[in-house]
N, C-alpha and C. Protein backbone atom coordinates (compact mmCIF):
# COMPACT_ATOMS: atom_id res chain seq x y z
N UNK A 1 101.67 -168.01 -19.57
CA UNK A 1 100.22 -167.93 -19.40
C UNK A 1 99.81 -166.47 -19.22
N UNK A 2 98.72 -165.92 -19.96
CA UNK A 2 98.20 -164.95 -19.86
C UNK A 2 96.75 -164.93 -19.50
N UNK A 3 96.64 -163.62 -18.56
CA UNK A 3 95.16 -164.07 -17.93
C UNK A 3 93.98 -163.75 -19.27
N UNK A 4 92.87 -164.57 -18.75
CA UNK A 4 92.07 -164.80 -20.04
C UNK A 4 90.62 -163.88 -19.34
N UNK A 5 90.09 -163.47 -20.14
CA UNK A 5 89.00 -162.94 -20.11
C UNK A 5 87.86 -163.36 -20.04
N UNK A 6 86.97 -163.83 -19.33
CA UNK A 6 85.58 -164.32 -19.45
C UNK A 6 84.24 -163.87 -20.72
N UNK A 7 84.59 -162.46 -20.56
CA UNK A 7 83.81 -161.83 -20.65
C UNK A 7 83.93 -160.38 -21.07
N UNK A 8 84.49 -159.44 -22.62
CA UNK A 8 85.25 -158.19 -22.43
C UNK A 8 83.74 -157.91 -24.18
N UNK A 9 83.64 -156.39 -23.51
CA UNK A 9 82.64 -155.63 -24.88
C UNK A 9 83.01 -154.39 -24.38
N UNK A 10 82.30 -152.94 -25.03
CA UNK A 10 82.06 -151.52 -25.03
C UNK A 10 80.69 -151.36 -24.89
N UNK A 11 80.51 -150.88 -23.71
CA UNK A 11 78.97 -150.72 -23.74
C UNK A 11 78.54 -149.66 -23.50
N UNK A 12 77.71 -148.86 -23.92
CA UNK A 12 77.41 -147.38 -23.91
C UNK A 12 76.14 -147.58 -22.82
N UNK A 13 76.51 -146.53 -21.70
CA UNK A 13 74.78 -146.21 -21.04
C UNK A 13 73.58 -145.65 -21.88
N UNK A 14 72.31 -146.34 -22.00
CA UNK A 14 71.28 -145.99 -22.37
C UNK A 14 70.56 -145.50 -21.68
N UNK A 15 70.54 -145.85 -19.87
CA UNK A 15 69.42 -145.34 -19.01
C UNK A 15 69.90 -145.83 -17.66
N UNK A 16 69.37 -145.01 -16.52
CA UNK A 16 69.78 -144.95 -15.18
C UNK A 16 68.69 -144.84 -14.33
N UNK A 17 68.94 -145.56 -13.82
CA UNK A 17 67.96 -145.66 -12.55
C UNK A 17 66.47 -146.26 -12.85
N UNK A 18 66.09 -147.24 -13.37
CA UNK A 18 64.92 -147.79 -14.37
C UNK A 18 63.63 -147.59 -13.19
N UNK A 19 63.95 -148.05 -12.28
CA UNK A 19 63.25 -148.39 -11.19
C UNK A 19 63.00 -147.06 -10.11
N UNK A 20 63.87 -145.56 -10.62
CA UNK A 20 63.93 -144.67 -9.51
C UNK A 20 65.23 -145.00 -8.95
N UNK A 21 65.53 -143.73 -8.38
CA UNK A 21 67.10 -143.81 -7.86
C UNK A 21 66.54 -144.43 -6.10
N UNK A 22 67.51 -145.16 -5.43
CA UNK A 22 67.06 -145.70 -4.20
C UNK A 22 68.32 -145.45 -3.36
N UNK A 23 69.42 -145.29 -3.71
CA UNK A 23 70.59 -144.98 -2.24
C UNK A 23 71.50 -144.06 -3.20
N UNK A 24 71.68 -142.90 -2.07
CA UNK A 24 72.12 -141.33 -2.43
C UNK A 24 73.38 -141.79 -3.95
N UNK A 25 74.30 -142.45 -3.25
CA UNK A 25 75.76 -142.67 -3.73
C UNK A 25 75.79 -144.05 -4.95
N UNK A 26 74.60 -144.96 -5.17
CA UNK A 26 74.94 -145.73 -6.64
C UNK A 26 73.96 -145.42 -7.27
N UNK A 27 74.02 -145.75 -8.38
CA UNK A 27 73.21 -146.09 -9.54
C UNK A 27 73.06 -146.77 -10.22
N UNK A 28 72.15 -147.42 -11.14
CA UNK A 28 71.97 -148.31 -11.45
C UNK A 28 71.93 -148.22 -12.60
N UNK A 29 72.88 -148.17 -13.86
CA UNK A 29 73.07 -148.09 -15.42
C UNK A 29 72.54 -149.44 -15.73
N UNK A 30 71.70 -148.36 -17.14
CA UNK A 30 71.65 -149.28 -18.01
C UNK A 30 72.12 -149.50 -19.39
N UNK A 31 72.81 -150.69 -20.17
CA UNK A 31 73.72 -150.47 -20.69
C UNK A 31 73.86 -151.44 -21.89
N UNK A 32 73.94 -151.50 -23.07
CA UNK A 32 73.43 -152.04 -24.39
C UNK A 32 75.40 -151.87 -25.10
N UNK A 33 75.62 -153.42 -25.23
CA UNK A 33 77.00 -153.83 -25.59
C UNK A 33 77.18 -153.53 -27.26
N UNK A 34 78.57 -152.58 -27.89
CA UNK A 34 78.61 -153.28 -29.27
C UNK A 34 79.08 -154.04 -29.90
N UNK A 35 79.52 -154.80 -29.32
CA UNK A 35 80.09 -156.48 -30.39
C UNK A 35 79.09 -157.52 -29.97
N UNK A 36 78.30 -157.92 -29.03
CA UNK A 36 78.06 -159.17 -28.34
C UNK A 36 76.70 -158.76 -28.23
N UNK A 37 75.59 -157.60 -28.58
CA UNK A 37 74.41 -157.20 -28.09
C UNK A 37 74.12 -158.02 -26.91
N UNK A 38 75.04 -157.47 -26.02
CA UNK A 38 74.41 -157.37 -24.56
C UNK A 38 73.50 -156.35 -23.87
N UNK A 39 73.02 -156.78 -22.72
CA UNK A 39 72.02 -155.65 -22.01
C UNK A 39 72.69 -155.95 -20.67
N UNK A 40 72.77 -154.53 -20.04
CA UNK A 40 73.27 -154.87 -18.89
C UNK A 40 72.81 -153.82 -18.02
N UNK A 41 72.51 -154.42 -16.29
CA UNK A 41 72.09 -153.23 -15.39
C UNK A 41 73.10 -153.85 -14.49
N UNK A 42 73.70 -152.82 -13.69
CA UNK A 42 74.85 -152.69 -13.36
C UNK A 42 74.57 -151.82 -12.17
N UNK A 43 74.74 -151.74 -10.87
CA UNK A 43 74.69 -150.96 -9.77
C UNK A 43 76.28 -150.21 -9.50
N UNK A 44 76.56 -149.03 -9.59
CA UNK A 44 77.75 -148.58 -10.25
C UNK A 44 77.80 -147.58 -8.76
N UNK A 45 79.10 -147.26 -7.85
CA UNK A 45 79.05 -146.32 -6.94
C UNK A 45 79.39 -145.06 -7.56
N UNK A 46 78.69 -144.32 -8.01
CA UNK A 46 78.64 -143.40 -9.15
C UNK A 46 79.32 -141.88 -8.01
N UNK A 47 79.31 -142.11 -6.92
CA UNK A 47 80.24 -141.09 -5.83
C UNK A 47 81.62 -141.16 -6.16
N UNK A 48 81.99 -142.44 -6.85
CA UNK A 48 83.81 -142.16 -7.16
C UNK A 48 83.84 -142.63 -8.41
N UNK A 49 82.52 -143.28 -9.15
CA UNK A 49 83.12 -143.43 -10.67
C UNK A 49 82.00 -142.99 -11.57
N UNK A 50 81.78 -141.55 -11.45
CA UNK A 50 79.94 -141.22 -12.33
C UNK A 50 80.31 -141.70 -13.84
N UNK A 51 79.01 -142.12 -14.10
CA UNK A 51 78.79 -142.53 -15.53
C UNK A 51 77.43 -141.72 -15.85
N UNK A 52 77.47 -141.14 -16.95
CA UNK A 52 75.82 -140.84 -17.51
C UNK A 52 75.31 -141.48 -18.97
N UNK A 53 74.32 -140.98 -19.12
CA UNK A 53 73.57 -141.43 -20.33
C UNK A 53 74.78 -141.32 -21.32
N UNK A 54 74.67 -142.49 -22.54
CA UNK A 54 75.53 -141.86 -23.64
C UNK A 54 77.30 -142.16 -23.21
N UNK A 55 77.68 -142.28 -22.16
CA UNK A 55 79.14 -142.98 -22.11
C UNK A 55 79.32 -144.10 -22.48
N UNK A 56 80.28 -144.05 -22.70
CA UNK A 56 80.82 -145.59 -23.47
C UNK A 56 81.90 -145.92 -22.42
N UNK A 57 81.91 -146.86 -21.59
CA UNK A 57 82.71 -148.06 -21.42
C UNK A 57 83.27 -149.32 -22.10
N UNK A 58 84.71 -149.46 -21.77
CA UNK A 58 84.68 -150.93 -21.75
C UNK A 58 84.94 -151.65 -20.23
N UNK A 59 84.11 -152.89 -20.66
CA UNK A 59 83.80 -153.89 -19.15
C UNK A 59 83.90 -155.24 -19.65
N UNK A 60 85.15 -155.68 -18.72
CA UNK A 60 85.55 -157.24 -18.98
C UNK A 60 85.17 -157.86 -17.28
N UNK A 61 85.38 -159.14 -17.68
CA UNK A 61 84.68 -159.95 -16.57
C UNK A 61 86.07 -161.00 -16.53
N UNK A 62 87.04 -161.41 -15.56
CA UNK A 62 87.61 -161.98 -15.61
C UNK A 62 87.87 -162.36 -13.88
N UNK A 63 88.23 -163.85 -13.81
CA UNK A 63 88.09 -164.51 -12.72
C UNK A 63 89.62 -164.58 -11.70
N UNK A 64 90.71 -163.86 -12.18
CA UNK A 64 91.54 -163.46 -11.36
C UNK A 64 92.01 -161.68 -11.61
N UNK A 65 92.63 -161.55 -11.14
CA UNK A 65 93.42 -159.91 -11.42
C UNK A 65 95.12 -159.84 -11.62
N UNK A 66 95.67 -161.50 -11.72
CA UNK A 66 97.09 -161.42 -11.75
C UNK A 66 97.20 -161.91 -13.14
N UNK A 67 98.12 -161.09 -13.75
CA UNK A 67 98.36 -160.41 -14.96
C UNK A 67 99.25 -162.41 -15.98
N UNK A 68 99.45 -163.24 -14.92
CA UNK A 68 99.67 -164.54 -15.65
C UNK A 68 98.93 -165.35 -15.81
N UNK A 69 97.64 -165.10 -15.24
CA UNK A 69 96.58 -166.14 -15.08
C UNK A 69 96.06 -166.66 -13.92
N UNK A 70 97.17 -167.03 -12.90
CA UNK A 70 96.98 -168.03 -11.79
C UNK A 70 95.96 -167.26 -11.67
N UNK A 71 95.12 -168.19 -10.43
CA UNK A 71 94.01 -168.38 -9.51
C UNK A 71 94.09 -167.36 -8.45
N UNK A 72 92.94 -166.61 -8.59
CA UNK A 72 93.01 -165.62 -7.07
C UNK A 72 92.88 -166.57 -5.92
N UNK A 73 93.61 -165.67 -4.57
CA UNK A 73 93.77 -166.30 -3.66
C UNK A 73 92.33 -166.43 -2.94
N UNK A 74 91.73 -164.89 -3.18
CA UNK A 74 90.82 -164.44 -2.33
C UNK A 74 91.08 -163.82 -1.07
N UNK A 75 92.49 -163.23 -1.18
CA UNK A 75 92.89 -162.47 -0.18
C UNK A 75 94.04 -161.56 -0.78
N UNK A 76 93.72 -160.44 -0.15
CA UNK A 76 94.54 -159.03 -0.69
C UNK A 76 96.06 -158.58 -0.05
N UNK A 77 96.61 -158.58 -1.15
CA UNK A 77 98.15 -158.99 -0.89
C UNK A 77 98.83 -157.41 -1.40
N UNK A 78 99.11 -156.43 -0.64
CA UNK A 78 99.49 -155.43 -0.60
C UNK A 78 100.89 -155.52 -0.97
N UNK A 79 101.34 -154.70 -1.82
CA UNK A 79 102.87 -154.71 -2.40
C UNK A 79 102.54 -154.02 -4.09
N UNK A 80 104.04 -154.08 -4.35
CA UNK A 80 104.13 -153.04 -5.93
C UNK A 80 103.89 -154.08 -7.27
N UNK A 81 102.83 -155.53 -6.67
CA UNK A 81 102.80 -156.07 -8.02
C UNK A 81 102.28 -155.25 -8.81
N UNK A 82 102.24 -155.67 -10.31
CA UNK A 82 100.96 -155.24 -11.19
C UNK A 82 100.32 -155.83 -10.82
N UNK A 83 98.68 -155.55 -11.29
CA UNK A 83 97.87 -156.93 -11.51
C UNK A 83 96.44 -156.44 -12.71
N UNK A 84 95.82 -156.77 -12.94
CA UNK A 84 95.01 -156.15 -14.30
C UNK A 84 94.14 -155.05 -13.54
N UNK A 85 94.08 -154.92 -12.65
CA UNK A 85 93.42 -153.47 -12.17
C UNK A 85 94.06 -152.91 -12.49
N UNK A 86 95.29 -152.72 -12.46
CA UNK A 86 96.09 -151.40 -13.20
C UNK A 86 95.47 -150.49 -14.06
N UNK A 87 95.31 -151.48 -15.55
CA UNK A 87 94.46 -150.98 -16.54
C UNK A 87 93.69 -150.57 -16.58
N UNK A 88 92.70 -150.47 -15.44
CA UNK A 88 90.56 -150.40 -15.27
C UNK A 88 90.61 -148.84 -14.62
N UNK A 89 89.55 -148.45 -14.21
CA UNK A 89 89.68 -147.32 -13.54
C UNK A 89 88.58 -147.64 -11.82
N UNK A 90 88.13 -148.89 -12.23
CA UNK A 90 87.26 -148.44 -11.75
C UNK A 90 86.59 -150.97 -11.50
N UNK A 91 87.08 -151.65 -10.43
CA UNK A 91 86.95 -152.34 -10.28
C UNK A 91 86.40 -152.94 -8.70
N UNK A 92 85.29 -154.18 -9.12
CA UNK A 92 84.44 -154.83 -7.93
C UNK A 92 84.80 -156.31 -7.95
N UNK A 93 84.91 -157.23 -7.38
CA UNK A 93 84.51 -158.22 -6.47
C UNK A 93 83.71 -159.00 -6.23
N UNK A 94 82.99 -159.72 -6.74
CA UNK A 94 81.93 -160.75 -6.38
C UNK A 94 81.98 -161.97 -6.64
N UNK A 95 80.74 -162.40 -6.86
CA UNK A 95 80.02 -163.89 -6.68
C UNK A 95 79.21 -163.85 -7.53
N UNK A 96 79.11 -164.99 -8.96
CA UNK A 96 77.76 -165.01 -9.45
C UNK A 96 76.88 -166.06 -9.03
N UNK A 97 75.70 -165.67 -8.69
CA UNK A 97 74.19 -166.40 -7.85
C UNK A 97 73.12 -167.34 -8.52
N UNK A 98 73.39 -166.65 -9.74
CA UNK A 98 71.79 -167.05 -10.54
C UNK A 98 72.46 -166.94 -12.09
N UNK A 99 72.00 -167.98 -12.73
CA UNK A 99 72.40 -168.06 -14.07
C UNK A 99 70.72 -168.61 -14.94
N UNK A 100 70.30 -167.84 -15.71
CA UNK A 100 69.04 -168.56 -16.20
C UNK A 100 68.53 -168.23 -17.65
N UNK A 101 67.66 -168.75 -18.26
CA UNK A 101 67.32 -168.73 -19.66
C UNK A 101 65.79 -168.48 -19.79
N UNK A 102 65.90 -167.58 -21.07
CA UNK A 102 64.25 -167.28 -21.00
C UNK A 102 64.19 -167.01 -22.99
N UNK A 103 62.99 -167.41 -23.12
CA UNK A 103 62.34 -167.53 -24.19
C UNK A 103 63.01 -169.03 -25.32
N UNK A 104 62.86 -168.68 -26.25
CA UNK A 104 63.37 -170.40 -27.01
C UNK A 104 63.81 -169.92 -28.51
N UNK A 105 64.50 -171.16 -29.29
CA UNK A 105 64.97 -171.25 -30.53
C UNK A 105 65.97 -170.05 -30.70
N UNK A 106 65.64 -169.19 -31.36
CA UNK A 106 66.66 -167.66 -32.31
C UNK A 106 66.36 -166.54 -30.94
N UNK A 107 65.29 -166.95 -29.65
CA UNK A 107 64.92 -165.68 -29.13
C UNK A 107 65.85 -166.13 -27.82
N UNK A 108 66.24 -167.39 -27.67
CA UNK A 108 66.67 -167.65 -26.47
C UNK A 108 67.89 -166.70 -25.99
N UNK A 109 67.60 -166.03 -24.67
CA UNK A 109 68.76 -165.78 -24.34
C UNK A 109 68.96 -165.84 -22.67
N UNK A 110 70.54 -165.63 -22.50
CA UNK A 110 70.31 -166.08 -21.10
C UNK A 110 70.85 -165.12 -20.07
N UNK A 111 70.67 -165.03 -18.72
CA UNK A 111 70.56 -164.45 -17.81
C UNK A 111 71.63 -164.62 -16.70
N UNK A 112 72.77 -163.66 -16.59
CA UNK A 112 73.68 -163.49 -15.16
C UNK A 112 73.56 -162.69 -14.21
N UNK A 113 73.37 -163.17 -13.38
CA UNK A 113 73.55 -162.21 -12.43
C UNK A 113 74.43 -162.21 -10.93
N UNK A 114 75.18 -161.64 -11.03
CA UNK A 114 76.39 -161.48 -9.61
C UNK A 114 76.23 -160.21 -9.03
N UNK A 115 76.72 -160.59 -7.62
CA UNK A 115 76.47 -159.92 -6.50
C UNK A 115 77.80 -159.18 -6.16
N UNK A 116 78.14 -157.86 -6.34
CA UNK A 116 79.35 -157.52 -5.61
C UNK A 116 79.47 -156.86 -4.60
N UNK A 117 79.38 -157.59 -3.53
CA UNK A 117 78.94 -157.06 -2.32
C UNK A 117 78.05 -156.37 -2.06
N UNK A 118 76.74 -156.62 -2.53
CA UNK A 118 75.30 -156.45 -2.44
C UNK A 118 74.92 -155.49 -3.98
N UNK A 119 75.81 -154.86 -4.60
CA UNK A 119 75.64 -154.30 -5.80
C UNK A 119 75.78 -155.39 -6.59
N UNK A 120 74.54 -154.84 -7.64
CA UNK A 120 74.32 -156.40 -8.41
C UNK A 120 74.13 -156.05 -9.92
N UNK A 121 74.94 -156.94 -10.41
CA UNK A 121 74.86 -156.85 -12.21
C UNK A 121 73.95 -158.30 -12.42
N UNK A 122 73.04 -157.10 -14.01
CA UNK A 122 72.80 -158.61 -14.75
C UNK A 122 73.03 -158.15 -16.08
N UNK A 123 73.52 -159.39 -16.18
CA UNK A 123 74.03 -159.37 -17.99
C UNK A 123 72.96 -160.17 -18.40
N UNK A 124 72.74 -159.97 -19.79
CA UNK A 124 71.18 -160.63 -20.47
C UNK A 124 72.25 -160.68 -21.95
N UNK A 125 71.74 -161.78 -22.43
CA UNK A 125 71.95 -161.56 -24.26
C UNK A 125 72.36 -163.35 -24.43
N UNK A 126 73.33 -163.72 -25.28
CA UNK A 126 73.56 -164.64 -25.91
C UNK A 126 74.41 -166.30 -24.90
N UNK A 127 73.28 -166.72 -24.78
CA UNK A 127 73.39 -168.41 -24.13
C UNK A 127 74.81 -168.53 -24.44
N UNK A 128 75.60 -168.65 -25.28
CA UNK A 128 77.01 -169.02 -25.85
C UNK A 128 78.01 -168.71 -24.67
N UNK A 129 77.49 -166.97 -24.33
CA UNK A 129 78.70 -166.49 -23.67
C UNK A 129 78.21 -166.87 -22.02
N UNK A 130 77.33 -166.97 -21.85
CA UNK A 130 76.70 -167.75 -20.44
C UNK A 130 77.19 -168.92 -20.13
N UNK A 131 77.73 -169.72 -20.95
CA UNK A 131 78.69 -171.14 -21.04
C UNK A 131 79.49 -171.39 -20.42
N UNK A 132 80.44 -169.64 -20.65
CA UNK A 132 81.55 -169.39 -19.88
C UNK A 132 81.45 -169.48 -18.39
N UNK A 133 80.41 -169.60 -17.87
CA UNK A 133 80.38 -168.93 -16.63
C UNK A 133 79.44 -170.32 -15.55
N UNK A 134 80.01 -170.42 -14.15
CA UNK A 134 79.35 -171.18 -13.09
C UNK A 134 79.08 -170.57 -11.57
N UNK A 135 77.75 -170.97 -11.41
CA UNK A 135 77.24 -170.76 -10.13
C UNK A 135 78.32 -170.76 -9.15
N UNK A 136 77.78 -169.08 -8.58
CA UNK A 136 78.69 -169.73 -7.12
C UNK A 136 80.26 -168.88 -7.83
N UNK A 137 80.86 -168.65 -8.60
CA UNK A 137 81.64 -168.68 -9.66
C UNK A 137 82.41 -166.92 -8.94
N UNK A 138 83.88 -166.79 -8.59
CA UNK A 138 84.04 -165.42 -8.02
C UNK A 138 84.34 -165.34 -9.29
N UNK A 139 83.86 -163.79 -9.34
CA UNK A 139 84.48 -162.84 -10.70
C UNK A 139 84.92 -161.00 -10.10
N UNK A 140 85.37 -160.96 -11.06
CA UNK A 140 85.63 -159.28 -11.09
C UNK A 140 85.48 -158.37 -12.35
N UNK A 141 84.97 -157.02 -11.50
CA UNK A 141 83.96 -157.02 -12.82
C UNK A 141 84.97 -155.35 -13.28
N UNK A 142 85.85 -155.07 -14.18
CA UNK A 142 86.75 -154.17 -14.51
C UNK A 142 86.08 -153.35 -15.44
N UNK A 143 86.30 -151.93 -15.24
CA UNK A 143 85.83 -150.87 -16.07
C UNK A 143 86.68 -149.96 -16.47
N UNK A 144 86.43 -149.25 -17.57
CA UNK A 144 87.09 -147.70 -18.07
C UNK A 144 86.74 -147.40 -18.52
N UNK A 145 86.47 -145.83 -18.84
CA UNK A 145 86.08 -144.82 -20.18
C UNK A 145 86.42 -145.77 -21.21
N UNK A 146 85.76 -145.68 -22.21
CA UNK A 146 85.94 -146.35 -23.90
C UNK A 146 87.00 -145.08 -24.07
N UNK A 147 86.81 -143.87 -24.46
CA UNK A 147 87.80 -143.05 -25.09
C UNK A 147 88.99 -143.05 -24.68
N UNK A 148 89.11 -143.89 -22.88
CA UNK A 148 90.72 -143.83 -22.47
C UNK A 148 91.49 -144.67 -23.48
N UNK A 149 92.50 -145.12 -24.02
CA UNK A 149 93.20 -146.12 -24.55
C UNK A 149 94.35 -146.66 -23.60
């Protein structure tokens, strides 16, 4: 068994801080996917992982961090495993809250949003990949430079 992905694109920042910057140390990217035309705002602690306009990430969404699949425990188990953080540079923790849909037919698309410990993503774009996903639902939300390989 290999762990499966919820949720994996490259998304380049388009814009920061939409609303005005509000606490010294995050920010709030905004961020337009290229395989999946996603939109995403993302509260990022930009004090240990800055991102600006014009970077490219990739950001997967997957519901454990052990590299066979099993089920997180929900408790942090210190030792020399791997586990898929390895790979990321730059990984959070949460809960998704709110799952919702707006407009209809070819325009419909739908709405995530999770909480990682009060920093909050929403992903916007295609109902399909919203399928994947349930209220209440822990995830982790993994990042890196696009240019790292």
């Amino acid at each position: 068994m290999v762990v499966e992905y919820l949720f994996q694109d490259i998304f380049r920042v388009v814009g920061l801080d939409p609303d005005g910057k509000k606490f010294d140390k995050v920010t709030r990217i905004e961020a337009k996917s290229e395989q999946f035309d996603m939109y995403m705002q993302l509260d990022v602690n930009t004090d240990i992982y800055p991102l600006h306009e014009g970077d490219k990430f990739m950001m997967v969404l997957a519901s454990t961090l052990n590299l066979d699949g099993t089920p997180d425990t929900g408790y942090f188990t210190p030792g020399g495993r791997k586990s898929l953080a390895d790979e990321f540079e730059y990984v959070m923790n949460g809960k998704l809250y709110r799952i919702s849909e707006e407009g209809s037919g070819a325009n419909l698309k739908a709405d995530i949003y999770v909480s990682f410990g009060g920093l909050l993503m929403m992903l916007k774009g295609d109902p399909s990949i919203a399928a994947k996903f349930e209220l209440d639902q822990r995830l982790f939300i993994l990042m890196r430079k696009a240019d790292r390989q």
